[in-house]
C-alpha atoms as a PDB file:
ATOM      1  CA  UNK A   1      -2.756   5.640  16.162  1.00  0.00           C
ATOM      2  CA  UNK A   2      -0.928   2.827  14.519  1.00  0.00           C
ATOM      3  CA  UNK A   3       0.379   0.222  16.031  1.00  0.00           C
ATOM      4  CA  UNK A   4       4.083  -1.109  16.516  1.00  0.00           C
ATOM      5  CA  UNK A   5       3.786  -4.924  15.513  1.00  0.00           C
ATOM      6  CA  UNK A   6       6.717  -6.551  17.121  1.00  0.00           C
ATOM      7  CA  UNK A   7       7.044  -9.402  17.887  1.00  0.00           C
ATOM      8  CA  UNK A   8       5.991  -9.971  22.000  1.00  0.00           C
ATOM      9  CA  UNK A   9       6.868 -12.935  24.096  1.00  0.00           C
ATOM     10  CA  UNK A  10       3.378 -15.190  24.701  1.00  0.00           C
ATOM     11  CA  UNK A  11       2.629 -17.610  27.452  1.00  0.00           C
ATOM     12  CA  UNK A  12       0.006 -20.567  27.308  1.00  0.00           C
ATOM     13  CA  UNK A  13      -0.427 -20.986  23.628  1.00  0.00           C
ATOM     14  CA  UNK A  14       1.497 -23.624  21.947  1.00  0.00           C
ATOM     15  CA  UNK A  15       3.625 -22.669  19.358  1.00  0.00           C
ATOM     16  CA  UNK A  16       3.236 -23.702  15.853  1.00  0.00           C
ATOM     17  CA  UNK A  17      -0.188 -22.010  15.661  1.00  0.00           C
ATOM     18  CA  UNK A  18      -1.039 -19.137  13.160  1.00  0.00           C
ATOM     19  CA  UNK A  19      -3.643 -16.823  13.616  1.00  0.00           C
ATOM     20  CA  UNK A  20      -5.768 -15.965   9.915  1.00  0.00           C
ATOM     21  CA  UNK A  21      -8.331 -14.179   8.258  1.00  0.00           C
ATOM     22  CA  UNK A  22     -10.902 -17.193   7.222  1.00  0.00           C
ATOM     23  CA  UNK A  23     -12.611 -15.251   5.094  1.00  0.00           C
ATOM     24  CA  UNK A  24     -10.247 -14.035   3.037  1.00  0.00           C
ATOM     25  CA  UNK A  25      -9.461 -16.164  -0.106  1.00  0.00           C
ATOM     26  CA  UNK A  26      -5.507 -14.707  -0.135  1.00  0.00           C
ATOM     27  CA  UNK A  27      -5.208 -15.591   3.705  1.00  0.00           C
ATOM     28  CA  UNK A  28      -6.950 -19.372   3.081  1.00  0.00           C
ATOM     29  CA  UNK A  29      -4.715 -20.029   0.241  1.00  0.00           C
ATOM     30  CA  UNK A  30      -1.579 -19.126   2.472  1.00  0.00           C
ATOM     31  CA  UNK A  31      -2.579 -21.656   4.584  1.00  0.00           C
ATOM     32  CA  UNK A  32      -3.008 -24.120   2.251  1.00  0.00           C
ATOM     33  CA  UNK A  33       0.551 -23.036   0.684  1.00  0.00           C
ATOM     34  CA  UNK A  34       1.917 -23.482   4.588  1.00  0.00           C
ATOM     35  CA  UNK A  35       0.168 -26.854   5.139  1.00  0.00           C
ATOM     36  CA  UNK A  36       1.354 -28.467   1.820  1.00  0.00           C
ATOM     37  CA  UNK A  37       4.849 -27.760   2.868  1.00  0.00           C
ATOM     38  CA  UNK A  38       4.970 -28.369   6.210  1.00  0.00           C
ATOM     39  CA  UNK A  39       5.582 -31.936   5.859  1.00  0.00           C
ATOM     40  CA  UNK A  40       6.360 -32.226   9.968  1.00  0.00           C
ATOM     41  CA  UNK A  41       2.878 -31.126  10.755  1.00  0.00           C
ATOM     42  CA  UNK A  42       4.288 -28.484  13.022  1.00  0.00           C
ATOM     43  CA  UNK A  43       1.433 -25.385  12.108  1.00  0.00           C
ATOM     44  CA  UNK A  44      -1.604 -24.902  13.539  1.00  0.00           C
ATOM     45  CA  UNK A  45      -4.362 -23.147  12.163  1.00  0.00           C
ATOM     46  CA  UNK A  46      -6.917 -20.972  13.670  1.00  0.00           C
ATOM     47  CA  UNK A  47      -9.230 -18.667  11.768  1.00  0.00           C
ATOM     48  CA  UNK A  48      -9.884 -14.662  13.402  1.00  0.00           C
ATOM     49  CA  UNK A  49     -13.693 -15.632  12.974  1.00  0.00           C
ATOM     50  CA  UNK A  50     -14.143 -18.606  15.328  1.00  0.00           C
ATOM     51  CA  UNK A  51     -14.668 -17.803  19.017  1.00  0.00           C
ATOM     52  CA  UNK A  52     -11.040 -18.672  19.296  1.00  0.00           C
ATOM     53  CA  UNK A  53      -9.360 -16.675  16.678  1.00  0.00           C
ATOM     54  CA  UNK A  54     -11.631 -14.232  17.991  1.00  0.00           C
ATOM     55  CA  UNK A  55     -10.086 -14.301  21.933  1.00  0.00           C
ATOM     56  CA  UNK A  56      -6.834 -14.606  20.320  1.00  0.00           C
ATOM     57  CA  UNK A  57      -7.327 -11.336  18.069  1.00  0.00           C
ATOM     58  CA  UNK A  58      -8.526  -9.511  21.383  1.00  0.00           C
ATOM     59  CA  UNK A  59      -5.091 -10.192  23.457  1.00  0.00           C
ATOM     60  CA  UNK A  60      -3.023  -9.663  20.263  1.00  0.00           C
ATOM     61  CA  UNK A  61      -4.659  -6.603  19.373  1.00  0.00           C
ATOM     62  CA  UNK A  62      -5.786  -7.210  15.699  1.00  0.00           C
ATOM     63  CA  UNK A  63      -9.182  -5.813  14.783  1.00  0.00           C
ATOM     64  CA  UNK A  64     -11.037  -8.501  14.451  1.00  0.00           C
ATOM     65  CA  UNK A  65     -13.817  -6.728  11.854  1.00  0.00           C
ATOM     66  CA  UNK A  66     -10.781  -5.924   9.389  1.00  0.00           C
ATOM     67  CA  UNK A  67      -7.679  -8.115  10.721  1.00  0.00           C
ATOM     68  CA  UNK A  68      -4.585  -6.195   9.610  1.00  0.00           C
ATOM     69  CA  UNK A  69      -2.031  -8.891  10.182  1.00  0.00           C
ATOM     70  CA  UNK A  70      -1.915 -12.417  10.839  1.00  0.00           C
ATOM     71  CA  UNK A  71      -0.170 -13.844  13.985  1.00  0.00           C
ATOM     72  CA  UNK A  72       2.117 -16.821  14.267  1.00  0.00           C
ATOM     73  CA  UNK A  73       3.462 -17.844  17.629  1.00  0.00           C
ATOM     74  CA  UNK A  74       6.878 -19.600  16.839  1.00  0.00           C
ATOM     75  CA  UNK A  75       9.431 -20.365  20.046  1.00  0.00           C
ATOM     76  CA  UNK A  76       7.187 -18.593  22.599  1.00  0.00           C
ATOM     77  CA  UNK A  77       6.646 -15.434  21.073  1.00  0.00           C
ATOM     78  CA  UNK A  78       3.711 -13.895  19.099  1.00  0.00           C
ATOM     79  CA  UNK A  79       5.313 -12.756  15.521  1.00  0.00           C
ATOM     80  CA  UNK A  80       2.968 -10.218  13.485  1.00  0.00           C
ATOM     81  CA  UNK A  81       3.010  -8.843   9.481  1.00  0.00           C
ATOM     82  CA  UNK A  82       6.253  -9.536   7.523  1.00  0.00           C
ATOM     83  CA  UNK A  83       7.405 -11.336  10.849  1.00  0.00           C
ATOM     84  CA  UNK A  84       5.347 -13.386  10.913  1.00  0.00           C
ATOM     85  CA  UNK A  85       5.600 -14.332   7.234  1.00  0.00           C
ATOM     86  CA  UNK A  86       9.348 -15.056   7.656  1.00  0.00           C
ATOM     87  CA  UNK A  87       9.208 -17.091  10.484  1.00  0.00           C
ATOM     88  CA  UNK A  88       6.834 -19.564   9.401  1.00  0.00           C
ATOM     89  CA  UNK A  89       7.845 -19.768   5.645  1.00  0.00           C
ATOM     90  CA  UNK A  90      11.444 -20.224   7.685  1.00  0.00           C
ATOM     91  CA  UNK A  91      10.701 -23.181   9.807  1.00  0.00           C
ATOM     92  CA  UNK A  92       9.187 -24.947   6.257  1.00  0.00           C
ATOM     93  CA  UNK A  93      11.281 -27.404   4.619  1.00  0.00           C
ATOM     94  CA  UNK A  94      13.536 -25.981   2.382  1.00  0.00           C
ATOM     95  CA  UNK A  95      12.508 -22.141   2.532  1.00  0.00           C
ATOM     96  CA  UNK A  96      15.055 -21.520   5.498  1.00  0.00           C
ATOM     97  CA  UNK A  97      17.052 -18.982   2.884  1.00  0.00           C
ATOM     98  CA  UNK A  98      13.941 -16.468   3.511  1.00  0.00           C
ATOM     99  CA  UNK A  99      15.054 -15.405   6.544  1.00  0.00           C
ATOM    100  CA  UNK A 100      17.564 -13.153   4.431  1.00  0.00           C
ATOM    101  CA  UNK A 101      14.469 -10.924   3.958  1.00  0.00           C
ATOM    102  CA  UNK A 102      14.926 -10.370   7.631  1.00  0.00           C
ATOM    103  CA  UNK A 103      17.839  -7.893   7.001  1.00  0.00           C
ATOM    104  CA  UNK A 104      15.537  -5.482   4.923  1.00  0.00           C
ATOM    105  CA  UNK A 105      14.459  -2.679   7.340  1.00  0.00           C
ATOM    106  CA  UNK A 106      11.090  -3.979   9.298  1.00  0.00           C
ATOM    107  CA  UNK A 107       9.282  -0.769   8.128  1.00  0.00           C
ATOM    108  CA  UNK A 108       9.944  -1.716   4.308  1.00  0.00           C
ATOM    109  CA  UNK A 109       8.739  -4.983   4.871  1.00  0.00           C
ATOM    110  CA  UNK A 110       5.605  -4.250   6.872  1.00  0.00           C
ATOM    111  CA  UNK A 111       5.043  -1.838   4.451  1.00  0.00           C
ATOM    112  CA  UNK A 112       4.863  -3.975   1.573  1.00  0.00           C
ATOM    113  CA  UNK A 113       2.838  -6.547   3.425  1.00  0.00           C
ATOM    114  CA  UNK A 114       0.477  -3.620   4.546  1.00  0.00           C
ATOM    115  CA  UNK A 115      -0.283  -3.173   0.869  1.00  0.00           C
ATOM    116  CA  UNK A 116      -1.425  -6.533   0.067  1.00  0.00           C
ATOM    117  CA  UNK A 117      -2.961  -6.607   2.907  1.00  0.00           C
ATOM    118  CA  UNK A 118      -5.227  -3.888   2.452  1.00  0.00           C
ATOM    119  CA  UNK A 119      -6.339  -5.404  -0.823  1.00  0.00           C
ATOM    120  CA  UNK A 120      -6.368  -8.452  -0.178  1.00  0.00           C
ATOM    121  CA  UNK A 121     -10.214  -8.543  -0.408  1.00  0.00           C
ATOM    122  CA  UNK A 122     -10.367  -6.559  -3.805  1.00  0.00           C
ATOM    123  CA  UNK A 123      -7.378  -8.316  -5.544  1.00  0.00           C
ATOM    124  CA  UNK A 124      -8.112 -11.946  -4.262  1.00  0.00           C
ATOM    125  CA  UNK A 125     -11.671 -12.069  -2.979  1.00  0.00           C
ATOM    126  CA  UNK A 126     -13.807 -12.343  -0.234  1.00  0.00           C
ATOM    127  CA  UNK A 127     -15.832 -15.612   1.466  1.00  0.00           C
ATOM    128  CA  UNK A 128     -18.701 -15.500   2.926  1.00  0.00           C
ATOM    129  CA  UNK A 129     -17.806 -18.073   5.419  1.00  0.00           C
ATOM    130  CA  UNK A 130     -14.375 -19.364   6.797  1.00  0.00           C
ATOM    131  CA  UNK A 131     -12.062 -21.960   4.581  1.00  0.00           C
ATOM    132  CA  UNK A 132     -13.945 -25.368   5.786  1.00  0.00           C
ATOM    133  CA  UNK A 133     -11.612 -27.943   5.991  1.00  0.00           C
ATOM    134  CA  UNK A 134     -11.470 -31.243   4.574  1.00  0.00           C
ATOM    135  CA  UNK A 135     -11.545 -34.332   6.869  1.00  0.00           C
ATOM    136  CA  UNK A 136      -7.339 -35.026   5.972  1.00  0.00           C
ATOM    137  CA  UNK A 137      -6.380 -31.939   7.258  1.00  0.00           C
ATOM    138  CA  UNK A 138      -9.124 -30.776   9.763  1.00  0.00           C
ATOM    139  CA  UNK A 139      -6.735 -31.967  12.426  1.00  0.00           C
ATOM    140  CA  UNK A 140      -4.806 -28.866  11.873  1.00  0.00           C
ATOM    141  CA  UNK A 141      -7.238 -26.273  12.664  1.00  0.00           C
ATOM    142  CA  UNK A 142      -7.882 -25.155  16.140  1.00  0.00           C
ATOM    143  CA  UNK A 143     -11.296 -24.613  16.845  1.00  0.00           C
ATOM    144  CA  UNK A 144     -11.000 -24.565  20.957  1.00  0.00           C
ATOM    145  CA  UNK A 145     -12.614 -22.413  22.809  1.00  0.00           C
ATOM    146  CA  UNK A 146     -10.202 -22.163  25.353  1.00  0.00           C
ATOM    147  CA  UNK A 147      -6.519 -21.533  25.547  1.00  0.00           C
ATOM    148  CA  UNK A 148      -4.130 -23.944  25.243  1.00  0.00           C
ATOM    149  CA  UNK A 149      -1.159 -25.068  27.299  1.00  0.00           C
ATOM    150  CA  UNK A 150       2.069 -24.544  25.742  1.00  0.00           C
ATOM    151  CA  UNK A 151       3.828 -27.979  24.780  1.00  0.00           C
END
């Protein structure tokens, strides 16, 4: 059965974070493309395979053994695939003209992303272990345990 990935409103998570597959060298440089840019500090960043991500996979729905999307929560909604990609490259600095791709047919998009998504692993490469951050920007990943309270 596959799943319809819109976008669903959320309640006690704050937004700005973004859900990610840690062990995927693709996913951990996206983040590191996101962080760069976002020069307001605004994203949060929370890997699938920390006790977290993993709680956070489980409400959202994403297989947590082979994630098939990321998640970003952005203005109190949950945003998944190409969404997801839009919105946050959207909020950046200077990337709001992206959110033309928004007016090409979900399905086309999602499809696309499905693609890279399901070779992500074989195109970019795999970790053994989650992107470790350094000290300068370890502030920006969420590690908690728990939920958080919306801000």
């Amino acid at each position: 059965m596959r799943r319809d990935w819109k976008s669903k409103p959320i309640r006690d998570i704050a937004d700005g974070l973004i859900l990610f597959d840690g062990v995927c060298v693709f996913c951990s440089r996206w983040v590191r493309f996101v962080m760069k840019r976002d020069t307001r500090a605004r994203f949060r960043f929370v890997p699938i395979q920390s006790a977290y991500g993993d709680a956070l996979a489980a409400e959202f729905g994403i297989d947590r053994s082979n994630p098939e999307t990321n998640a970003a929560i952005i203005a109190g909604r949950a945003y998944f695939k190409s969404d997801a990609t839009i919105r946050t490259l959207a909020a950046l600095p200077g990337w709001s003209w992206i959110t033309v791709l928004a007016f090409m047919p979900r399905r086309v998009r999602d499809w696309i992303y499905d693609q890279v998504a399901r070779n992500r692993y074989r195109l970019f490469g795999r970790t053994e272990t989650c992107l470790i951050p350094d000290p300068a920007i370890s502030g920006r990943f969420d590690a908690a345990d728990e939920r958080r309270d919306a801000r």
